[in-house]
N, C-alpha and C. Protein backbone atom coordinates (compact mmCIF):
# COMPACT_ATOMS: atom_id res chain seq x y z
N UNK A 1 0.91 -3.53 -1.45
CA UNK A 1 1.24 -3.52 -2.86
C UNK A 1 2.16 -4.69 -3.16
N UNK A 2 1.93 -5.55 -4.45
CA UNK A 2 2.84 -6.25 -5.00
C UNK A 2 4.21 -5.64 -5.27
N UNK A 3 5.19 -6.65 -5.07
CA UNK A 3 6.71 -5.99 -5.60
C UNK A 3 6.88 -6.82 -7.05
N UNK A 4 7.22 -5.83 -7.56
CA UNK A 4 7.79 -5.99 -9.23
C UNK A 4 9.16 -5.98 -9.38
N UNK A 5 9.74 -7.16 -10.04
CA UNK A 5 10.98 -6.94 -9.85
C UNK A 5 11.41 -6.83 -11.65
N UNK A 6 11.77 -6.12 -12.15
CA UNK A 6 11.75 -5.84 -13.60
C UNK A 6 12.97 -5.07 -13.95
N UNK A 7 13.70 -5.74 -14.82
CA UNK A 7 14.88 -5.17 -15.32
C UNK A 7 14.50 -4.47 -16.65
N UNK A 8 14.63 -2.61 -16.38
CA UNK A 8 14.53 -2.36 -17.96
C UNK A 8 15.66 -1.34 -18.08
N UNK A 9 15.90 -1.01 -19.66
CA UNK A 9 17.16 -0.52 -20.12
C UNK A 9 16.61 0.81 -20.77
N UNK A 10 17.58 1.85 -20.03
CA UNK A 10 17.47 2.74 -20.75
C UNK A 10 17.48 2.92 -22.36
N UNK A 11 17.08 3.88 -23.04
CA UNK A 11 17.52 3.94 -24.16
C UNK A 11 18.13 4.80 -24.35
N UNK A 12 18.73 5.52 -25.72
CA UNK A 12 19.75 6.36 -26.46
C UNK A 12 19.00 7.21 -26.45
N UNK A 13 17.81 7.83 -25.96
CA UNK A 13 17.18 9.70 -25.61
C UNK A 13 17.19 9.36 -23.76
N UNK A 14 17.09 8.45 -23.52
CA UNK A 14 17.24 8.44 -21.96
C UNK A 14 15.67 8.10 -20.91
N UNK A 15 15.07 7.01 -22.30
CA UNK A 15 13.89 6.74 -21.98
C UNK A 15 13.51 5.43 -20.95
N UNK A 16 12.90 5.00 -20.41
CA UNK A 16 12.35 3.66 -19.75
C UNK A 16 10.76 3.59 -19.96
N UNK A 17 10.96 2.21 -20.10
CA UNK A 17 9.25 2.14 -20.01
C UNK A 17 8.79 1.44 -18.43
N UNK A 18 7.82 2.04 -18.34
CA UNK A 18 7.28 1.68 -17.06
C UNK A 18 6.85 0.06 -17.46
N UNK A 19 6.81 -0.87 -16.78
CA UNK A 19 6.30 -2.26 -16.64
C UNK A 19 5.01 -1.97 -16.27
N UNK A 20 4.02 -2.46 -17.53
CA UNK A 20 2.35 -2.53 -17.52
C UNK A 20 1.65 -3.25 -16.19
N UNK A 21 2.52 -3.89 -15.35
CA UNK A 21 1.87 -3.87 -14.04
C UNK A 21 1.71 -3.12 -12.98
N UNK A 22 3.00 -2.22 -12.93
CA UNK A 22 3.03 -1.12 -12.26
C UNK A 22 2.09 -0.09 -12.96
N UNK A 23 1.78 0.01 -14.38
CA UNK A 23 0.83 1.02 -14.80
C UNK A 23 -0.35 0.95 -14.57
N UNK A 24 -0.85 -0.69 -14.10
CA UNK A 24 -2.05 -1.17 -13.85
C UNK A 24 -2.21 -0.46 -12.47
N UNK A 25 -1.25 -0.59 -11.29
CA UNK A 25 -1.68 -0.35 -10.27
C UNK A 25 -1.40 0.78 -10.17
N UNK A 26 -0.60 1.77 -10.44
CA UNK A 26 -0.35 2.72 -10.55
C UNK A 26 -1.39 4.19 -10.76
N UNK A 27 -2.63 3.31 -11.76
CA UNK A 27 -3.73 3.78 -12.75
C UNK A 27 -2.89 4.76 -13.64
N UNK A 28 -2.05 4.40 -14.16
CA UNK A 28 -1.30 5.54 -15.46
C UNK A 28 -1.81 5.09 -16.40
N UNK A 29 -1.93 6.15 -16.82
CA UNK A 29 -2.26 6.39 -18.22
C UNK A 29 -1.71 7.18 -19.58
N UNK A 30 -2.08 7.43 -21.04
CA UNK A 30 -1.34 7.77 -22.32
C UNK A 30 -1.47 9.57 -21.42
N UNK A 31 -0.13 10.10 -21.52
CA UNK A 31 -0.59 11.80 -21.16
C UNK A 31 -0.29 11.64 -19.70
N UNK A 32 -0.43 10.80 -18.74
CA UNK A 32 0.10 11.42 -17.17
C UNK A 32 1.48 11.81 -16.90
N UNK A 33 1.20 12.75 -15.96
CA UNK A 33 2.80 13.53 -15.85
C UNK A 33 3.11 12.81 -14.35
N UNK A 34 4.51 12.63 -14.42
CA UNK A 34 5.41 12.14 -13.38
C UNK A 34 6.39 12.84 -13.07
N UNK A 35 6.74 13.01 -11.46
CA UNK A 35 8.06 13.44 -10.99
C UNK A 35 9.27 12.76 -10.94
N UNK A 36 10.21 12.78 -10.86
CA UNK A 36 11.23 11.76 -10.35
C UNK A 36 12.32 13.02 -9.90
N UNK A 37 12.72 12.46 -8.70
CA UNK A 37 13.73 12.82 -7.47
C UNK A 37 14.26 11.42 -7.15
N UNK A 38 15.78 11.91 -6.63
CA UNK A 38 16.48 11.41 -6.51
C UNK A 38 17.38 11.60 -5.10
N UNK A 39 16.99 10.33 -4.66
CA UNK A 39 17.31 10.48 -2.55
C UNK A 39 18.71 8.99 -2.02
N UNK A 40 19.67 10.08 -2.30
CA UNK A 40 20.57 8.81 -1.92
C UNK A 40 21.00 7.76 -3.34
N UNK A 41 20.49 6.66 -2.66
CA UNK A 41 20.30 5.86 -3.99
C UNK A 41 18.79 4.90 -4.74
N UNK A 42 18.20 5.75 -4.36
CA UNK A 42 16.74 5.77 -4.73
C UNK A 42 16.44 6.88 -5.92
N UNK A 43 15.38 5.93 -6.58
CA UNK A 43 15.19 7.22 -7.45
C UNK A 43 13.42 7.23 -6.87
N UNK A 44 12.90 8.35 -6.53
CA UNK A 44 11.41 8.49 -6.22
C UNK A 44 10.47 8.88 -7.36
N UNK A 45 9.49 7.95 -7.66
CA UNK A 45 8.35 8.23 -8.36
C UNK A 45 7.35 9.03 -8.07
N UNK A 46 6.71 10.14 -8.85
CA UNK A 46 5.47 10.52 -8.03
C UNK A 46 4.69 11.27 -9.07
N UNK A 47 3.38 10.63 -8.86
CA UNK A 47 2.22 10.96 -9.94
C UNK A 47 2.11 12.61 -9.86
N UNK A 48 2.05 13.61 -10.60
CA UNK A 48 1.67 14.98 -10.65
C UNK A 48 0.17 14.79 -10.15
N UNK A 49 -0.66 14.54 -11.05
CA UNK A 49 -1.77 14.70 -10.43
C UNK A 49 -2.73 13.01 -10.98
N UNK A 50 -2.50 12.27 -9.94
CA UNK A 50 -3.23 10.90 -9.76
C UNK A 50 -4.39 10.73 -9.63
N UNK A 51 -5.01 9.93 -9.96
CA UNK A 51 -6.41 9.50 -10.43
C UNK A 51 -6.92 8.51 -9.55
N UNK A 52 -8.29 8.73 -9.10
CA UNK A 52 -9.14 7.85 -7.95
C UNK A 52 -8.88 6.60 -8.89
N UNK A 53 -8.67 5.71 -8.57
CA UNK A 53 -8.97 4.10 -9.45
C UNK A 53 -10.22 3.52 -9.41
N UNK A 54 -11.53 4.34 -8.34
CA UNK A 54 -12.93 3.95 -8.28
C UNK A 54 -13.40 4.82 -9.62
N UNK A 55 -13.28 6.02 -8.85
CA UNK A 55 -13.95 7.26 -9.75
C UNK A 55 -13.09 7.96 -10.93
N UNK A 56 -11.87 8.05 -10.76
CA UNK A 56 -11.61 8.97 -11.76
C UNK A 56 -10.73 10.29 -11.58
N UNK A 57 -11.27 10.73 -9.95
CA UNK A 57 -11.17 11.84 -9.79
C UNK A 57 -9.52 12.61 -9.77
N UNK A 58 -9.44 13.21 -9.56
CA UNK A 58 -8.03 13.66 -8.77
C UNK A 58 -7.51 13.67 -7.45
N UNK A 59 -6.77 13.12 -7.02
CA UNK A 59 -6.41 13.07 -5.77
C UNK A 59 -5.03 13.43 -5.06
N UNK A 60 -4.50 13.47 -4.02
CA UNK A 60 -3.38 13.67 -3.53
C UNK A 60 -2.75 12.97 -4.07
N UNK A 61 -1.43 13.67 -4.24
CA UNK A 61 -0.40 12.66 -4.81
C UNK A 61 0.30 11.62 -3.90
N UNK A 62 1.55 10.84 -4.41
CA UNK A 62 1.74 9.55 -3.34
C UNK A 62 3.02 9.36 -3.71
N UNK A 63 3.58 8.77 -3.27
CA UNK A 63 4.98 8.75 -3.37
C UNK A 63 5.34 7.35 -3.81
N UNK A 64 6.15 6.78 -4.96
CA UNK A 64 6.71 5.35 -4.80
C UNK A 64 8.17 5.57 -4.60
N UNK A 65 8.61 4.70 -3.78
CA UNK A 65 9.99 4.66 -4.20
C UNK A 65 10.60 3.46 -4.64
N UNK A 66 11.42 3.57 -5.79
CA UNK A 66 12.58 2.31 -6.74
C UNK A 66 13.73 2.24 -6.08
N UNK A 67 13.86 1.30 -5.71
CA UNK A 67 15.55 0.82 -5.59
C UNK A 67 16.15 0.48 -6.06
């Protein structure tokens, strides 16, 4: 995987937007649900229920982690 190095700012409800390259590879989409945990000083990403990027389908979930 490519590394993205992207500075973004929270906002005043406590929002971020994901960087549209990570959504590219990611395959996110309008409506997907995400986890986030928090390990140390990592915060961990993780798709609820992730999408084949061939087919579509549903698949095991996967873990990213942000530093």
């Amino acid at each position: 995987m490519r590394a993205f190095w992207r500075v973004r700012h929270v906002d005043r409800l406590g929002r971020m937007t994901i960087p549209p390259e990570v959504r590219v590879v990611w395959n996110l989409r309008n409506g997907d649900s995400m986890r986030f945990t928090v390990e140390e000083d990592v915060i961990v990403a993780q798709c609820v229920s992730p999408r084949c990027v061939f087919c579509n389908r549903q698949k095991d979930p996967f873990i990213i982690s942000v530093g």
